[in-house]
Structure formats: C-alpha cells, structure tokens
C-alpha atoms as a PDB file:
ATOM      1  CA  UNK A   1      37.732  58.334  27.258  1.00  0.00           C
ATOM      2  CA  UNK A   2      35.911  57.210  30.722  1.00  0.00           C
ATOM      3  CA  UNK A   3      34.646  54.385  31.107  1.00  0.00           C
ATOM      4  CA  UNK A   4      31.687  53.135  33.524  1.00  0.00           C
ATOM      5  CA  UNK A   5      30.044  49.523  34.366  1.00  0.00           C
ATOM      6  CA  UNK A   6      27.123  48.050  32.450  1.00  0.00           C
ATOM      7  CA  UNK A   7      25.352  47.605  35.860  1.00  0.00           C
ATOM      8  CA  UNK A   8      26.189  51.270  36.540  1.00  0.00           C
ATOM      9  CA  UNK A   9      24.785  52.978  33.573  1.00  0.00           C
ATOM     10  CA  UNK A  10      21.659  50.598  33.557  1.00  0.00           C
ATOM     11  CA  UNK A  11      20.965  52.128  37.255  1.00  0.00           C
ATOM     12  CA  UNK A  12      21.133  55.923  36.422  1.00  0.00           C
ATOM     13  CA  UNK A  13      19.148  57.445  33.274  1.00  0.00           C
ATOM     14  CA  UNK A  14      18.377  61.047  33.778  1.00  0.00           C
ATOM     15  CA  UNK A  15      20.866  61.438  36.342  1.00  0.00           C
ATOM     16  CA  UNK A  16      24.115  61.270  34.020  1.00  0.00           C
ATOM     17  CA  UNK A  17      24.579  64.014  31.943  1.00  0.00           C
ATOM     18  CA  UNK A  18      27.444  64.842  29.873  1.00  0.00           C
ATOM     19  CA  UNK A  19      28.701  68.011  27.480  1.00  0.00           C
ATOM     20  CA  UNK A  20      31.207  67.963  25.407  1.00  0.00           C
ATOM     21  CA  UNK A  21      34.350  70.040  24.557  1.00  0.00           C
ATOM     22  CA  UNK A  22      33.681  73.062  21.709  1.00  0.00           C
ATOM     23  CA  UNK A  23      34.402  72.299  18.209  1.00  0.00           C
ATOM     24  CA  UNK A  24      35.149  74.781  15.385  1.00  0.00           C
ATOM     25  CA  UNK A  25      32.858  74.777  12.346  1.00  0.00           C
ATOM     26  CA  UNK A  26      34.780  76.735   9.968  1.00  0.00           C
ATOM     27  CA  UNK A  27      34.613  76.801   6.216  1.00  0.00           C
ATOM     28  CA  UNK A  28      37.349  74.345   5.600  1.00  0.00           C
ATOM     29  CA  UNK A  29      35.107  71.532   7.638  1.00  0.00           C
ATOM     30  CA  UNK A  30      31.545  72.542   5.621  1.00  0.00           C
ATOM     31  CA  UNK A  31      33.795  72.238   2.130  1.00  0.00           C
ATOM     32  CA  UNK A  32      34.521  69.246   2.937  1.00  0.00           C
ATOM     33  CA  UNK A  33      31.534  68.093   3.935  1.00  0.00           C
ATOM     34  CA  UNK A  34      30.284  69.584   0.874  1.00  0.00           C
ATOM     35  CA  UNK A  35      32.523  67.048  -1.042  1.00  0.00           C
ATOM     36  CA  UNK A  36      31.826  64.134   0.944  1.00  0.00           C
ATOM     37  CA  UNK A  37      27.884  64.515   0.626  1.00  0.00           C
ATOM     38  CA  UNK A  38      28.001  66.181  -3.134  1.00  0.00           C
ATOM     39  CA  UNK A  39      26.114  69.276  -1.442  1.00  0.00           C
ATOM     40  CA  UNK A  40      27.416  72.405  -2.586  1.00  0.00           C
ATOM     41  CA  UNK A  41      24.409  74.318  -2.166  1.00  0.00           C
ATOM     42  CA  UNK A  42      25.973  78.051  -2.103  1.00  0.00           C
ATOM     43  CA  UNK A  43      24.403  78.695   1.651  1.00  0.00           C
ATOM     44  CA  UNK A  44      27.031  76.021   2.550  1.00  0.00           C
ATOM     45  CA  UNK A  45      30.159  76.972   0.192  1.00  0.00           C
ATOM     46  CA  UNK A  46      29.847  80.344  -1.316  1.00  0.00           C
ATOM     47  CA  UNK A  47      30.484  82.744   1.352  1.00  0.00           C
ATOM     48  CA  UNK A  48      30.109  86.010  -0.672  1.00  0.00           C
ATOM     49  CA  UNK A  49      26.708  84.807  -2.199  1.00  0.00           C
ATOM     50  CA  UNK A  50      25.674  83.869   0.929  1.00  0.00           C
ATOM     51  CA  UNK A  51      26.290  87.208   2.734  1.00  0.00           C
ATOM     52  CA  UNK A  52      24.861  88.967  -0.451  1.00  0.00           C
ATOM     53  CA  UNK A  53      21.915  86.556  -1.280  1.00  0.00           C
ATOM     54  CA  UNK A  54      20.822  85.209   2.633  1.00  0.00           C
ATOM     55  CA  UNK A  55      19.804  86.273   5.720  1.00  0.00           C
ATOM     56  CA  UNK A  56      22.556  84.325   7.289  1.00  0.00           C
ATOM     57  CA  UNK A  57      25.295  86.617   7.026  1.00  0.00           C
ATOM     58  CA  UNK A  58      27.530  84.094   5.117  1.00  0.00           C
ATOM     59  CA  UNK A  59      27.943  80.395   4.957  1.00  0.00           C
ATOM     60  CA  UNK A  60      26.396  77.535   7.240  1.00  0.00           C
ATOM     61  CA  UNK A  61      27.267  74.353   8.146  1.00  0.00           C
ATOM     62  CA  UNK A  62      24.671  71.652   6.604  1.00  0.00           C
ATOM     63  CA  UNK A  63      22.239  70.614   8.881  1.00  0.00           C
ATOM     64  CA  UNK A  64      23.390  66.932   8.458  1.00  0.00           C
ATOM     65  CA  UNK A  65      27.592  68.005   9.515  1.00  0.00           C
ATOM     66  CA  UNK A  66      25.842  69.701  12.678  1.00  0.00           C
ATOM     67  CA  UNK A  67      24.255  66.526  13.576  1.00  0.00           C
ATOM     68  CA  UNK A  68      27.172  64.224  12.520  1.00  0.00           C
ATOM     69  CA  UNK A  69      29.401  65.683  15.001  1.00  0.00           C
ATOM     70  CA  UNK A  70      27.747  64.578  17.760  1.00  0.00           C
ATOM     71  CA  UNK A  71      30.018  61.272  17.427  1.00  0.00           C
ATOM     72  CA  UNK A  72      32.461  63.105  17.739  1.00  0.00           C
ATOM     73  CA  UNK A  73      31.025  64.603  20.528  1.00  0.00           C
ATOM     74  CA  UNK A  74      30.177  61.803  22.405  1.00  0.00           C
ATOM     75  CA  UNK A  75      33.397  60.208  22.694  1.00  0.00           C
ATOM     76  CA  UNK A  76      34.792  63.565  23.884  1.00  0.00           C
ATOM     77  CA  UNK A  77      32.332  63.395  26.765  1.00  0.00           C
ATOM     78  CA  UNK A  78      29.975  60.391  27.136  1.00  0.00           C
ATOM     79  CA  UNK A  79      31.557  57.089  29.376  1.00  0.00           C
ATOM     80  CA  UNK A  80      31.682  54.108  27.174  1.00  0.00           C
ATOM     81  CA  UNK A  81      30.484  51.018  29.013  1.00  0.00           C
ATOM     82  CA  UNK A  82      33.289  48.970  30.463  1.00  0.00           C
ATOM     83  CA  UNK A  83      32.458  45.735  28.750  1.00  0.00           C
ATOM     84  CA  UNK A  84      31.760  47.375  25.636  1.00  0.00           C
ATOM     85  CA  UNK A  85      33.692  45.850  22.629  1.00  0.00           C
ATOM     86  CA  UNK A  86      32.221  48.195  19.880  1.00  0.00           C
ATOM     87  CA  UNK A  87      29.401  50.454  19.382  1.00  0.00           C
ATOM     88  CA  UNK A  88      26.867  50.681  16.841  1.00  0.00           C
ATOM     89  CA  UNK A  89      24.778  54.132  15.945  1.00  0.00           C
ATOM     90  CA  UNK A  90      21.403  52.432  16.205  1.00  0.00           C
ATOM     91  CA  UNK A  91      19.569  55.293  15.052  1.00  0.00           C
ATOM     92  CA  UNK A  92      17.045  58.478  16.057  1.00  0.00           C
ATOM     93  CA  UNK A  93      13.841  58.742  17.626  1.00  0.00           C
ATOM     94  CA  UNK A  94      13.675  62.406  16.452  1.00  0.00           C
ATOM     95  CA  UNK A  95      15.857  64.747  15.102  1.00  0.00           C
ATOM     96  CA  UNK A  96      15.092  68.988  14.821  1.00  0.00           C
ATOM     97  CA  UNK A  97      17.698  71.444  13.334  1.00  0.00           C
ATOM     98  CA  UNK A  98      16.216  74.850  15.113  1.00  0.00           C
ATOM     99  CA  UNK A  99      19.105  77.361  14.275  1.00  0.00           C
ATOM    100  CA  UNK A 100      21.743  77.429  11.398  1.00  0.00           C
ATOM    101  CA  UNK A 101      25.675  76.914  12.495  1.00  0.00           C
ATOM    102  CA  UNK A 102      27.089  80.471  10.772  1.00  0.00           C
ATOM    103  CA  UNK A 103      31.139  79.211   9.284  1.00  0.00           C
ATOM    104  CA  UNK A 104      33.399  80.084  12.028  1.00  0.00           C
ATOM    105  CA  UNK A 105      31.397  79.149  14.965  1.00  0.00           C
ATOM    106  CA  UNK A 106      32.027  76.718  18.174  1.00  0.00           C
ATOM    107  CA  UNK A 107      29.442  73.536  18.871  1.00  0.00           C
ATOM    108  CA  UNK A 108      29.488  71.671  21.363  1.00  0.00           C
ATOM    109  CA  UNK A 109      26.833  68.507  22.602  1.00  0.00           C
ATOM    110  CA  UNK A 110      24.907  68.086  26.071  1.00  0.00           C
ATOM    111  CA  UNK A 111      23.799  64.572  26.336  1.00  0.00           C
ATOM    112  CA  UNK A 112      21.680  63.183  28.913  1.00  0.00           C
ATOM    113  CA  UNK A 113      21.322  59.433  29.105  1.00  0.00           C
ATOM    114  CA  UNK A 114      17.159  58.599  28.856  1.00  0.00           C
ATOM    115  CA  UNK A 115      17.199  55.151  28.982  1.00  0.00           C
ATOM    116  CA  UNK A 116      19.473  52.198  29.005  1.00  0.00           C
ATOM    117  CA  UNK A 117      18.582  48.375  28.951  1.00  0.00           C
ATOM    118  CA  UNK A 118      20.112  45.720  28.432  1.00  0.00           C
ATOM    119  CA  UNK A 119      18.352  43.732  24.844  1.00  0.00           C
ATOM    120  CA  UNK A 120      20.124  40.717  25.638  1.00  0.00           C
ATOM    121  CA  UNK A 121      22.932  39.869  27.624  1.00  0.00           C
ATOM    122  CA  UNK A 122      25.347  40.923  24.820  1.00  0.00           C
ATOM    123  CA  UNK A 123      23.347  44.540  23.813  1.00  0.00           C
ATOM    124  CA  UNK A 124      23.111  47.590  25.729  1.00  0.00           C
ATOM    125  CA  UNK A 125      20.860  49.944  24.039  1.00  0.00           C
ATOM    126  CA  UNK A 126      21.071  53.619  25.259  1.00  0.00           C
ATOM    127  CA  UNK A 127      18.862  56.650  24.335  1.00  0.00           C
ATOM    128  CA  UNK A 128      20.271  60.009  24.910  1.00  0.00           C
ATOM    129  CA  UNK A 129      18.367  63.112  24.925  1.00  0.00           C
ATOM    130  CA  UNK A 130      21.076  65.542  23.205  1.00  0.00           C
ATOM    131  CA  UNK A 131      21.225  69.145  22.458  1.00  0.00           C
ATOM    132  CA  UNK A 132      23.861  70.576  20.237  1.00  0.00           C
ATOM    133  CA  UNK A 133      24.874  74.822  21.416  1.00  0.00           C
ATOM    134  CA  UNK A 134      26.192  77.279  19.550  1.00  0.00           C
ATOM    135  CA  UNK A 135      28.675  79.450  21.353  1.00  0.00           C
ATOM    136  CA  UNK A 136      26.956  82.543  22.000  1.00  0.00           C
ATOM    137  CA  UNK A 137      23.485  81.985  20.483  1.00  0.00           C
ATOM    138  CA  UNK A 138      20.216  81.241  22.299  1.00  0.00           C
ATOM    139  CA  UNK A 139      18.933  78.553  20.097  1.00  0.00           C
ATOM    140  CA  UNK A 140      20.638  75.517  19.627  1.00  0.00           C
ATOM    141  CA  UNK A 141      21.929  73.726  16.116  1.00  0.00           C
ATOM    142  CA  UNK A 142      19.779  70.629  17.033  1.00  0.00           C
ATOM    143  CA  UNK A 143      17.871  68.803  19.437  1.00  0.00           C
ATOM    144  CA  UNK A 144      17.601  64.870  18.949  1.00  0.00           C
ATOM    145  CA  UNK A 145      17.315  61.459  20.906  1.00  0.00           C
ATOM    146  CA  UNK A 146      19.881  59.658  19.740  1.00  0.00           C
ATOM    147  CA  UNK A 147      20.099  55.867  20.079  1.00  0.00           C
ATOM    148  CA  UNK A 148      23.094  53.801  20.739  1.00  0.00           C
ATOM    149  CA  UNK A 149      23.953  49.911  20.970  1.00  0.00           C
ATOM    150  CA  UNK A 150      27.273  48.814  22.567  1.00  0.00           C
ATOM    151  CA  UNK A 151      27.742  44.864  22.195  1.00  0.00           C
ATOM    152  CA  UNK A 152      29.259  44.010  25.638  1.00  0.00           C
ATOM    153  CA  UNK A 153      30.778  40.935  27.171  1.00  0.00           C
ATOM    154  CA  UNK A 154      29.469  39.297  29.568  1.00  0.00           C
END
C-alpha cells in the first residue's frame, strides 16, 4: 500500500483519483455473506430459483457485500496518509445501489478524494466520491461518498 503526506492529501481533492484492482463475486463469497448477515433471500443463494423465478438470470450479490468491498478496495488502491496510525470508517453521506452484481462477476472501485481536512491536529477526515463497476456492464453496482477518519501523528 502507498502512502502520501497529510500536507499532501489536504492540498489535492478532486485531483487524486484512484481505482482499484477487479475482484470476483462468485457464489462462494455471496454464501457467505449470506451466513454472516443471516440473509438467505433465494435472489442471493438459490441459483436455480433465481434463474427460474427472476429477471436476473441467477444469483446476486447483496447490495450491502457490493458496498462492503469497497474496504477492500480502498486499500488495494487509495494512499493511506503517512502519519496515519489507524483508520476509522466514519460513515456515508449517500449511498445508491443502481445495478445488481450477477454471481460470477468482477467489481472493482474508482475513488476520487472530495474533500480532506484536518478536524484537529490528530484527525484527518476524507470524503471520497466512489463508484463501484461491473466488468462489462454500463451501470455501476453503487455510487456513494464515503467518509473516512485516519488518526495521525503529529
């Protein structure tokens, strides 16, 4: 993972952006998922009733693994600040899932940094404007601005 100054990302919103390697979404990931979140709706886990019953063609990824990734995501692709000691999902501004992730598909994020300020001389607070694409398709899995707090030193 890269790494870049405090001062550095504080000077240049909207002119870093990043994208991220492709990740698989196959049905092994969604089960799991599908476990971990005690969603087994049958659009996620039952890929015969959801080829016969939907007009997705099979299984999809939930919504909320799509958007979950983007950690993932991120550290594949997005500098963490030099000082940084840890990081801290600080939350979303918005969040819109505009096309389903079909099982077997690649994902992968486009961030551009928005904003960054320091909060205090301790808190860097960035807001990313991120898309997530599916290989192939036209519409991405999500669009969001995602916020992020690394506590620096100083």
């Amino acid at each position: 993972m890269s790494e870049l100054p405090t001062a550095e990302i504080i000077a240049g919103p909207s002119e870093r952006s990043f994208t991220s390697s492709w990740f698989t979404v196959d049905q092994a990931m969604i089960d799991r998922f599908a476990d971990a979140t005690h969603d087994h709706q049958f659009i996620h886990v039952d890929p015969a009733r959801a080829k016969a019953e939907t007009p997705f063609g099979g299984t999809i990824a939930h919504g909320f693994l799509s958007l979950s990734l983007l950690s993932a995501m991120a550290v594949d692709c997005v500098p963490r600040p030099a000082e940084a000691v840890m990081g801290i999902n600080y939350g979303f501004e918005k969040i819109r899932f505009l096309a389903p992730v079909a099982s077997g598909k690649r994902v992968r994020g486009h961030f551009i940094l928005a904003e960054a300020a320091l909060r205090n001389p301790n808190e860097l607070l960035t807001t990313y404007d991120v898309t997530v694409e599916i290989e192939g398709e036209d519409k991405p899995a999500l669009a969001a601005r995602w916020l992020t707090m690394a506590i620096v030193e100083t």
